[in-house]
N, C-alpha and C. Protein backbone atom coordinates (compact mmCIF):
# COMPACT_ATOMS: atom_id res chain seq x y z
N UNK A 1 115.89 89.21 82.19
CA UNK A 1 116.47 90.41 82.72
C UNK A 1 117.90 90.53 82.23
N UNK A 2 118.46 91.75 81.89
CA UNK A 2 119.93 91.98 81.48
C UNK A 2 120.71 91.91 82.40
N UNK A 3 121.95 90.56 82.92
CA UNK A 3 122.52 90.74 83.39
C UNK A 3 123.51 91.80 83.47
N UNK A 4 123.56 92.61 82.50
CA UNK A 4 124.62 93.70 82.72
C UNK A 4 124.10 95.09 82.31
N UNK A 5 123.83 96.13 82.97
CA UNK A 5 123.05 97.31 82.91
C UNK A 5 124.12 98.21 82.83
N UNK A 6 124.67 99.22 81.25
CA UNK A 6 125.41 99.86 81.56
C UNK A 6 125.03 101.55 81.01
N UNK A 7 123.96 101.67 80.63
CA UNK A 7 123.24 103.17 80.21
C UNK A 7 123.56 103.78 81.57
N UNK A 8 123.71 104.84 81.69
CA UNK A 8 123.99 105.65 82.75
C UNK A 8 122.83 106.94 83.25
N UNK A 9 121.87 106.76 82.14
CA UNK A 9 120.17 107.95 82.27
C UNK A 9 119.30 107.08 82.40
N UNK A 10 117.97 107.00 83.15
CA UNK A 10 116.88 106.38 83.38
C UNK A 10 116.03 107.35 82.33
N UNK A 11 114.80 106.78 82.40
CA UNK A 11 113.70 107.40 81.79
C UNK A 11 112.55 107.00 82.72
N UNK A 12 111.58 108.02 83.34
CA UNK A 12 111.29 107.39 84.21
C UNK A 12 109.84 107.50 84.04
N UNK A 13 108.88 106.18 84.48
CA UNK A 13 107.77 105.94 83.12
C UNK A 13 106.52 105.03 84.52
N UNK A 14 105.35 105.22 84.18
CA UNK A 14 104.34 104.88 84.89
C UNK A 14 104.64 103.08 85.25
N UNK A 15 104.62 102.25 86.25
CA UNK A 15 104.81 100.88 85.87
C UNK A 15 103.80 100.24 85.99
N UNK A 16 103.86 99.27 84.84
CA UNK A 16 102.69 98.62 84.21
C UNK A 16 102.85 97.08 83.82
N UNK A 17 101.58 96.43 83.62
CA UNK A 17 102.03 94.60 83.63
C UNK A 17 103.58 94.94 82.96
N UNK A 18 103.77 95.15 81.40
CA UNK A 18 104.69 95.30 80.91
C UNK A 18 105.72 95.14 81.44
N UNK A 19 106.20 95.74 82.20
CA UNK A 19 107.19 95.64 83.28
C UNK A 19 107.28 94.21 84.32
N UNK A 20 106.35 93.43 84.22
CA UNK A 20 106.06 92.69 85.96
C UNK A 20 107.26 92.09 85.59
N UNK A 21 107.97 91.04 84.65
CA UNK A 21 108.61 90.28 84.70
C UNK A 21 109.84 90.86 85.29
N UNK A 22 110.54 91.75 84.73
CA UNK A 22 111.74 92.35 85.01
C UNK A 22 111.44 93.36 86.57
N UNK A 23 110.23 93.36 87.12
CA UNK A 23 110.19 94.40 88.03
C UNK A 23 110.36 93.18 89.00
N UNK A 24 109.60 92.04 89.32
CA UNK A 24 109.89 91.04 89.86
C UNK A 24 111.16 90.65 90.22
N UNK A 25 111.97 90.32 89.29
CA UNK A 25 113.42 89.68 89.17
C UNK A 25 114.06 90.74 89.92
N UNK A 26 113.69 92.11 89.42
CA UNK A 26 114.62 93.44 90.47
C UNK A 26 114.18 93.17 92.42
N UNK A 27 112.90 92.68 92.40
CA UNK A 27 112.70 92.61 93.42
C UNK A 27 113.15 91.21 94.14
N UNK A 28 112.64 90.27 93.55
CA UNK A 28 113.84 89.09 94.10
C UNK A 28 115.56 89.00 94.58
N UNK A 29 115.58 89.97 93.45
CA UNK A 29 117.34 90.35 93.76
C UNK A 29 117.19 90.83 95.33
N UNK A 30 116.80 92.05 95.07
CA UNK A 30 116.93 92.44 96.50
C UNK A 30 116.45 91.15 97.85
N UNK A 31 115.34 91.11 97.62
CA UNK A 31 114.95 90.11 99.01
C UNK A 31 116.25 88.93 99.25
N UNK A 32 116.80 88.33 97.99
CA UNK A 32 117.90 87.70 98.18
C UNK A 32 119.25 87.95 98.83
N UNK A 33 119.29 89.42 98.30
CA UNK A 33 120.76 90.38 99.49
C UNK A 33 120.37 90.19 101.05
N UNK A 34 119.20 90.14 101.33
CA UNK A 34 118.57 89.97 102.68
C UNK A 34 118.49 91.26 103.59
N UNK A 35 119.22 92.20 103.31
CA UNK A 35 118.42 93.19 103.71
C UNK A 35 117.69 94.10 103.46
N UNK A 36 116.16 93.60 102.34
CA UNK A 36 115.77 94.84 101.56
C UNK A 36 114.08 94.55 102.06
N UNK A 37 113.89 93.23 103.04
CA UNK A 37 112.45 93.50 103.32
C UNK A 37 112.26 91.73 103.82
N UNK A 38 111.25 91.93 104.55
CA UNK A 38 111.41 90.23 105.51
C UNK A 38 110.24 89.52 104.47
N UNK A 39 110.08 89.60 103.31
CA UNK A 39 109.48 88.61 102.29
C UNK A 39 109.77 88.09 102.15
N UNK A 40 110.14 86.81 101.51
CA UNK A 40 111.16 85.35 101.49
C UNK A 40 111.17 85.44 99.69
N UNK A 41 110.17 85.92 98.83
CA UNK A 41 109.81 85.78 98.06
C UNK A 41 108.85 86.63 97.08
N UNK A 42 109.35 86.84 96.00
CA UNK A 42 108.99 88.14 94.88
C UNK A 42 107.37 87.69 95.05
N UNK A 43 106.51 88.79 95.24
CA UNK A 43 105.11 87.71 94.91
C UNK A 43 104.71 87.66 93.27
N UNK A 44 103.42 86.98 92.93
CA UNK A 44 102.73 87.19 91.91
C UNK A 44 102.52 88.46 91.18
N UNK A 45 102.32 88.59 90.29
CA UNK A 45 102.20 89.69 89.56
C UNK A 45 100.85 90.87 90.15
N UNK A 46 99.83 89.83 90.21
CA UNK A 46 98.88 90.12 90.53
C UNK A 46 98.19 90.23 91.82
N UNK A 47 99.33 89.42 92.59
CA UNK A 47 99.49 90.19 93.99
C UNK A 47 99.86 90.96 94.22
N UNK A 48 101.25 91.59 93.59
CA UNK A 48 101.87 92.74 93.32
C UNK A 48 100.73 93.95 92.92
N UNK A 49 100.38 93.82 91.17
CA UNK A 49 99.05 94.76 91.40
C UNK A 49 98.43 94.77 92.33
N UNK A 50 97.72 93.98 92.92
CA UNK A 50 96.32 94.15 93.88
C UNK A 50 96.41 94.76 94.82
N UNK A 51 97.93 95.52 95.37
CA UNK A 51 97.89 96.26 96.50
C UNK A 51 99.06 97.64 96.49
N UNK A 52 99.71 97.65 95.24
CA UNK A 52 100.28 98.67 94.65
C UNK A 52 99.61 99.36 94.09
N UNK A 53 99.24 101.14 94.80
CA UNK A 53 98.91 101.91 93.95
C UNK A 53 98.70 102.76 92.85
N UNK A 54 97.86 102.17 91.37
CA UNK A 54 98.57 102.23 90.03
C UNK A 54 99.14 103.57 89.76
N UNK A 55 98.88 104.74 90.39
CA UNK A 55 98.63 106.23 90.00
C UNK A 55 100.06 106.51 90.74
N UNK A 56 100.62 105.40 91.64
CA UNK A 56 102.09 105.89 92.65
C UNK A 56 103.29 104.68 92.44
N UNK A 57 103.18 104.32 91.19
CA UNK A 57 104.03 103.50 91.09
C UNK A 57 104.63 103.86 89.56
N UNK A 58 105.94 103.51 89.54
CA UNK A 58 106.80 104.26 88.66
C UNK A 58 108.10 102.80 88.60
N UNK A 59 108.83 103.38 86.59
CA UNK A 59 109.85 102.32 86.82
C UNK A 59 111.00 103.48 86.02
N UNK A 60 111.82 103.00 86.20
CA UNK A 60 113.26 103.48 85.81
C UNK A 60 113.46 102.33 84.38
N UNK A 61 113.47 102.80 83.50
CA UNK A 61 113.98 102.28 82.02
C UNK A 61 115.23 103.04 81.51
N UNK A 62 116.29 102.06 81.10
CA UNK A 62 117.62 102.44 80.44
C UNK A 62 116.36 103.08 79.04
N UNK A 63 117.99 103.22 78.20
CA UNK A 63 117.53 103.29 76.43
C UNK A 63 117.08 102.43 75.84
N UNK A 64 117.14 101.07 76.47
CA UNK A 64 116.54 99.90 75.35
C UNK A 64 115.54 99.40 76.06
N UNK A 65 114.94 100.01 76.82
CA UNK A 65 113.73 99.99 77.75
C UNK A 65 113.89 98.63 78.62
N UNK A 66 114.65 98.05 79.50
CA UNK A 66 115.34 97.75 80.48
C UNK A 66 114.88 98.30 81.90
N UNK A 67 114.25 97.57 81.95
CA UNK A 67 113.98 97.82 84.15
C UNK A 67 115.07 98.52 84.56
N UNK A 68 115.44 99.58 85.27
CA UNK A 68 116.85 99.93 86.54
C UNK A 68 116.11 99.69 87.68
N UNK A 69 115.22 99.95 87.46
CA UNK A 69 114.48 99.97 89.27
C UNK A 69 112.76 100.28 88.85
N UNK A 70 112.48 100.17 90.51
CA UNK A 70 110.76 100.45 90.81
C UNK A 70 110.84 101.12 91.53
N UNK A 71 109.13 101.78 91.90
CA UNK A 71 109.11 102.58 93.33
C UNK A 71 107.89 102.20 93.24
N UNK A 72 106.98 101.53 94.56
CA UNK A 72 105.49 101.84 94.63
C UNK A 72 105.23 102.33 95.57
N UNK A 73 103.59 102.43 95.99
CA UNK A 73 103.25 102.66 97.44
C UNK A 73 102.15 101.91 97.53
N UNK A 74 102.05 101.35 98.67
CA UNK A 74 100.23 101.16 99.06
C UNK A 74 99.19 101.86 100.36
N UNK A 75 98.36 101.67 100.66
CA UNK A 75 97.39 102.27 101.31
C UNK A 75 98.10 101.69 102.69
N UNK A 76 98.11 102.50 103.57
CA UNK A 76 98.42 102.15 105.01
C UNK A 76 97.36 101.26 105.48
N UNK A 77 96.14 101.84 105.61
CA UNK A 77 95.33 101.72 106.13
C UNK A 77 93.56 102.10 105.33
N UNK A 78 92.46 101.54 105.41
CA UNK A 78 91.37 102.33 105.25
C UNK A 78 90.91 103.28 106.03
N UNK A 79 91.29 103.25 106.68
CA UNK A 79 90.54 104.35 107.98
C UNK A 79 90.79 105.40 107.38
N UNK A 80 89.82 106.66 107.66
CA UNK A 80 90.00 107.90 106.75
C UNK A 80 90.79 109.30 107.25
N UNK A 81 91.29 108.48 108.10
CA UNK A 81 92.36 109.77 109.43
C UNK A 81 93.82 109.31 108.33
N UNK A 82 93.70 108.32 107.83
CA UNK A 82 95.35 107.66 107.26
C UNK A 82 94.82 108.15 105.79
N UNK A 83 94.09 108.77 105.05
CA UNK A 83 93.70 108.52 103.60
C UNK A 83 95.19 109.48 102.91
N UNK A 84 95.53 110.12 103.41
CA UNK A 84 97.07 110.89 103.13
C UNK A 84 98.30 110.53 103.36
N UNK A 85 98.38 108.87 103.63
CA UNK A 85 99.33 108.36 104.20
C UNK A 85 99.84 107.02 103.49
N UNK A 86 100.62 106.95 102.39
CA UNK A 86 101.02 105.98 102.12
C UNK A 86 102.42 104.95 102.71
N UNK A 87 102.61 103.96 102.19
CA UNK A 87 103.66 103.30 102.36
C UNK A 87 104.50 102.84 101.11
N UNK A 88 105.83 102.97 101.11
CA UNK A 88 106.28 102.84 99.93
C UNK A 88 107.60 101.52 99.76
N UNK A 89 107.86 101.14 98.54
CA UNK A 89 109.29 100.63 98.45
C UNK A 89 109.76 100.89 97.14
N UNK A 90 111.05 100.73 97.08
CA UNK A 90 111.82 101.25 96.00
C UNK A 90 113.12 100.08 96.04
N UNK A 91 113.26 100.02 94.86
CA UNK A 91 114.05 98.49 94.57
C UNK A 91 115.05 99.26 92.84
N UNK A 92 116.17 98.37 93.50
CA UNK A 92 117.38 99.41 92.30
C UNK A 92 117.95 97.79 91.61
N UNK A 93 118.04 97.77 90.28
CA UNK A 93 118.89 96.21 90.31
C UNK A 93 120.27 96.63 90.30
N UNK A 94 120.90 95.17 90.87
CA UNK A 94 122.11 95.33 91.62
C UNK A 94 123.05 95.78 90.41
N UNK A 95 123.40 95.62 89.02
CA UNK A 95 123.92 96.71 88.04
C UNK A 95 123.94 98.04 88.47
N UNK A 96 122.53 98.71 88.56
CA UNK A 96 122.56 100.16 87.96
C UNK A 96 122.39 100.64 89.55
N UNK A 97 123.07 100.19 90.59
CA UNK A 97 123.18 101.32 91.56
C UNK A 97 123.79 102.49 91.97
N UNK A 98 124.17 103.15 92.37
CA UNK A 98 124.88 104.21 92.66
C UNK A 98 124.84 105.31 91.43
N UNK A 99 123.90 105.48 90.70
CA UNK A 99 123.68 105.97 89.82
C UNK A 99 122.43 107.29 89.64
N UNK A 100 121.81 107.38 90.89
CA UNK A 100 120.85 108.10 90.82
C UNK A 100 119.60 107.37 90.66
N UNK A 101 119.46 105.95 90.34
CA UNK A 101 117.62 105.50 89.45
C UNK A 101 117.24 105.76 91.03
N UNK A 102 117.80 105.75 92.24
CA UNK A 102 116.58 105.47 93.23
C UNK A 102 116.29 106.85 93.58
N UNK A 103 116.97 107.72 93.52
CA UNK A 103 116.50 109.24 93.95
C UNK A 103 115.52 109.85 92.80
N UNK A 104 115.68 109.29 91.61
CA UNK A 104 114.76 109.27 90.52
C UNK A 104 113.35 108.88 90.56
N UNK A 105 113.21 107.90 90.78
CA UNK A 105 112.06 106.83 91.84
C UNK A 105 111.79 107.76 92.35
N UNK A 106 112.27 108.20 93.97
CA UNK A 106 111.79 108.64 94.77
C UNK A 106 111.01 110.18 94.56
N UNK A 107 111.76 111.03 93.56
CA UNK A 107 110.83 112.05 93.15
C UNK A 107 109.70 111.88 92.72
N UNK A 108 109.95 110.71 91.54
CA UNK A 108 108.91 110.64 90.66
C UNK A 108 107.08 110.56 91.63
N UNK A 109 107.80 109.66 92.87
CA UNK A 109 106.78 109.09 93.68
C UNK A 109 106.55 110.66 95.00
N UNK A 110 107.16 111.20 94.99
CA UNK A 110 106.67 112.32 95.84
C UNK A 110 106.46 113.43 95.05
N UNK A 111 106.31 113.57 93.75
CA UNK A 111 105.38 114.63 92.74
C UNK A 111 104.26 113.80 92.68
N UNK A 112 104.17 112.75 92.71
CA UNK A 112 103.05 111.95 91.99
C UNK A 112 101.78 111.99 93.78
N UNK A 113 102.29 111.50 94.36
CA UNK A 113 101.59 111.63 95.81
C UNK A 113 101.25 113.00 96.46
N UNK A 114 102.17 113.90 96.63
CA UNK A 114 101.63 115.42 96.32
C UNK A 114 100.98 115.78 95.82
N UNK A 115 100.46 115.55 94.30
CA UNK A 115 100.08 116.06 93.52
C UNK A 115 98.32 115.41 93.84
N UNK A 116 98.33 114.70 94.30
CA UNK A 116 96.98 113.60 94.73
C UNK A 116 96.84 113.83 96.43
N UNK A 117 97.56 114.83 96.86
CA UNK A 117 96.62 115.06 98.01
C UNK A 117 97.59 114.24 99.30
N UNK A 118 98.54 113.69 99.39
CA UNK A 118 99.35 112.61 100.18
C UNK A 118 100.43 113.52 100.71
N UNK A 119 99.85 113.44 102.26
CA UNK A 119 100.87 113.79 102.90
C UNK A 119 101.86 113.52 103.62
N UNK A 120 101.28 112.24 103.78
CA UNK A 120 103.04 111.24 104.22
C UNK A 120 103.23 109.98 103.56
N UNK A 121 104.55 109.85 103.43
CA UNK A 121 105.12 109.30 102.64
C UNK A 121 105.95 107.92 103.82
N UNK A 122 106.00 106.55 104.09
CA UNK A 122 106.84 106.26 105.12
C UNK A 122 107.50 104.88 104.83
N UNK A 123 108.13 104.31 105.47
CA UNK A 123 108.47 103.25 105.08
C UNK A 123 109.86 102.43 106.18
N UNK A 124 109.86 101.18 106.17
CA UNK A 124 110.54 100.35 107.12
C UNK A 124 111.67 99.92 106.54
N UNK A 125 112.47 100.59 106.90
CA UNK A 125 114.31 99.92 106.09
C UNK A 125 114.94 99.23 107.53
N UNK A 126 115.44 98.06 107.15
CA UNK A 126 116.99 97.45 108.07
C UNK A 126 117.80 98.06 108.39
N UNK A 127 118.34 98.49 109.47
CA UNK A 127 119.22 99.60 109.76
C UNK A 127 120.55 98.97 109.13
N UNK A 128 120.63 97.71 109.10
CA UNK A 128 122.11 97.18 108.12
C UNK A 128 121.80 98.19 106.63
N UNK A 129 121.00 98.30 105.89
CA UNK A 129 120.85 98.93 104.83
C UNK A 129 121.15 100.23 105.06
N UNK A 130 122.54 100.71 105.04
CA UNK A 130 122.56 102.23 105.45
C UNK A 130 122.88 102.97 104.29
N UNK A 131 122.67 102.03 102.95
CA UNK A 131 122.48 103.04 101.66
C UNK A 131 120.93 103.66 101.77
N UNK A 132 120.35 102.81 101.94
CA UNK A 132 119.19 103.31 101.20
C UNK A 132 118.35 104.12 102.66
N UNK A 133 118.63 104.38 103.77
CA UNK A 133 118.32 105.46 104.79
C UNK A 133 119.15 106.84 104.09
N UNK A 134 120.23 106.12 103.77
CA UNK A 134 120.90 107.73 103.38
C UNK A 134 120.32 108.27 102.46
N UNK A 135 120.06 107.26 101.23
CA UNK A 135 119.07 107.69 99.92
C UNK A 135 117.92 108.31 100.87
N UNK A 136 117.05 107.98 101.34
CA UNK A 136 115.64 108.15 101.60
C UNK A 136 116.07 109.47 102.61
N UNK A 137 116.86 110.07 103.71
CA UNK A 137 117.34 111.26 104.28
C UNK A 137 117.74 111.85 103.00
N UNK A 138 118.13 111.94 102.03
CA UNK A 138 118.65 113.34 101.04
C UNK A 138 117.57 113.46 100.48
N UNK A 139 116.49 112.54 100.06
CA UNK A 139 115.09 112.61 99.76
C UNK A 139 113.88 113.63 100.35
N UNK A 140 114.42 113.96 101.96
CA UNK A 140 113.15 114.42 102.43
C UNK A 140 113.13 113.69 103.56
N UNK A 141 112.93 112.35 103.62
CA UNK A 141 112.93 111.52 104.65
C UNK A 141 113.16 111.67 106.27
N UNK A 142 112.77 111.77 107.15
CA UNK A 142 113.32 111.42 108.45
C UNK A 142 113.17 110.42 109.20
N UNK A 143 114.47 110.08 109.92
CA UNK A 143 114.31 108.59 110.45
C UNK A 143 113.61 109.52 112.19
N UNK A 144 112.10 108.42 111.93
CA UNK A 144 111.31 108.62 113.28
C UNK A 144 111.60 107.86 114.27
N UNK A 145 112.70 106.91 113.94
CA UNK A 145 112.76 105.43 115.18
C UNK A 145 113.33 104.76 114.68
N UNK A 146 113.11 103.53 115.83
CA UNK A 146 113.48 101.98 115.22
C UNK A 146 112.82 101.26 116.22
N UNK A 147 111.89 100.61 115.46
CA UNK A 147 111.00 99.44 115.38
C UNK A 147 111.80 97.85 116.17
N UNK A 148 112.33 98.07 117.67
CA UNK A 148 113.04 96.94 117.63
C UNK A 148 112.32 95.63 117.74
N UNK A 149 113.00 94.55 117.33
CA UNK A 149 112.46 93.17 117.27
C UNK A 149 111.37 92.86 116.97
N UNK A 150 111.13 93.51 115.54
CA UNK A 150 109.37 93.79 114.93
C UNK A 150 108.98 92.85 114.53
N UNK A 151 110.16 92.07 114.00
CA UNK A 151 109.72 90.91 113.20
C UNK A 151 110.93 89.72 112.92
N UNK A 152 110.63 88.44 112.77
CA UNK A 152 111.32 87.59 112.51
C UNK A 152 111.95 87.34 110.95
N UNK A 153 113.23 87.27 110.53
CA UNK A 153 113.54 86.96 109.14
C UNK A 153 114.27 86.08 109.09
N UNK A 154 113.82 84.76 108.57
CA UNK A 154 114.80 83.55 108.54
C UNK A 154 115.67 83.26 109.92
N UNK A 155 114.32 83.26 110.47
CA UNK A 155 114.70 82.91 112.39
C UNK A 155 115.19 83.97 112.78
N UNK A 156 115.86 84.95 112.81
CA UNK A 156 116.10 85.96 113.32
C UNK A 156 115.09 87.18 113.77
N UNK A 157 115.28 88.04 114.80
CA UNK A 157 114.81 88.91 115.03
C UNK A 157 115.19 90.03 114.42
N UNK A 158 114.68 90.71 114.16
CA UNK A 158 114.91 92.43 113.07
C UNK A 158 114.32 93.60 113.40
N UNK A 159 115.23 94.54 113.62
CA UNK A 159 115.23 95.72 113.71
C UNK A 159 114.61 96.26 112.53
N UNK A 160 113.47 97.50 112.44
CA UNK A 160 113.41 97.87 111.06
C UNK A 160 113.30 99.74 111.74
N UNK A 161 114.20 100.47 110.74
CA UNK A 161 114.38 101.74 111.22
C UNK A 161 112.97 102.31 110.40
N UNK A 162 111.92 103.13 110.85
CA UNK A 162 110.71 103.71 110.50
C UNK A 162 111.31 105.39 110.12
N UNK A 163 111.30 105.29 108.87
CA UNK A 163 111.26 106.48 108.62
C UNK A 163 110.01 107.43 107.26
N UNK A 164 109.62 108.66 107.48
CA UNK A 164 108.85 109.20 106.74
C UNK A 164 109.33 110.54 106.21
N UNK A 165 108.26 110.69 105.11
CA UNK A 165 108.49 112.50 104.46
C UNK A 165 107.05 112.60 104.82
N UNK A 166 106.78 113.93 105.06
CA UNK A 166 106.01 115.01 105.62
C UNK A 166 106.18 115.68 104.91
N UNK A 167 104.95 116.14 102.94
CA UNK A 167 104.63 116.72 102.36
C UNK A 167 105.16 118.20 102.67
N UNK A 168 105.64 118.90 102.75
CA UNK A 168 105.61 120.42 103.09
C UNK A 168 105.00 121.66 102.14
N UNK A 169 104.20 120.72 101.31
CA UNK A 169 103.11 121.91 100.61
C UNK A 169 101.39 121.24 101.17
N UNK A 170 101.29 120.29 101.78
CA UNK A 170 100.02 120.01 102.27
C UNK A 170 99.54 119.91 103.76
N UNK A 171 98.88 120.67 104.10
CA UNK A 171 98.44 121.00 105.40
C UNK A 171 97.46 121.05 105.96
């Protein structure tokens, strides 16, 4: 992975094995800041595929085709009352933030889910993370709650704020 990311345009492109190595490392980064998700640990590649939806997952590439970020989603649920309802995450490496790749992401992934019939969009942020609520509110997003003491992270108890988008062309 390039420790130093300084292109300032993404290109923003279907994500594929191609990507796992550097999409990984973006995602380790984050779990390591500690507030980007109560995983301890980037998984396998192929754990990663096996539950990321290939048709809703997207990467941010500089010019020299360079990871900036990811966005996926997976299936909430099978039940067929949820079949319009994904769950998503979006991961920026710590270089190229404040730059737009995650609002980039986030379109890419709400044309792409729209366009397939998906009418909600949702997802569990740390209320310490008050970049990326703000990202995900200029998105569309609304914060529905907070999830208190949902879960344990490195012995601690955690708050996770639940927020979603609500398609407004599918009804």
């Amino acid at each position: 992975m390039h420790s130093s990311i300084s292109s300032s345009s993404a290109v923003i492109v279907p994500l594929t094995s191609e990507h796992a190595e550097q999409v990984l490392a973006i995602y380790q980064a984050g779990i390591e800041e500690g507030n980007a998700t109560f995983e301890t640990s980037a998984p396998t590649w192929e754990a990663f595929e096996a539950v990321k939806l290939p048709e809703h997952r997207f990467a941010a590439l500089d010019a020299d085709g360079a990871v900036l970020g990811w966005v996926a989603a997976t299936k909430v649920s099978d039940r067929c009352a949820y079949a319009g309802v994904v769950e998503h995450s979006v991961y920026v490496h710590p270089g190229a933030r404040g730059r737009g790749v995650a609002s980039a992401l986030l379109k890419a992934l709400i044309d792409s889910t729209e366009a397939a019939g998906i009418w909600t969009i949702q997802s569990g942020i740390f209320p310490e993370n008050t970049a990326s609520i703000a990202l995900h509110e200029r998105a569309g997003f609304r914060v529905i709650g907070t999830r208190e003491r949902i879960g344990r992270h490195h012995g601690i108890w955690r708050d996770v704020v639940l927020v979603e988008r609500r398609s407004p062309r599918i009804s």
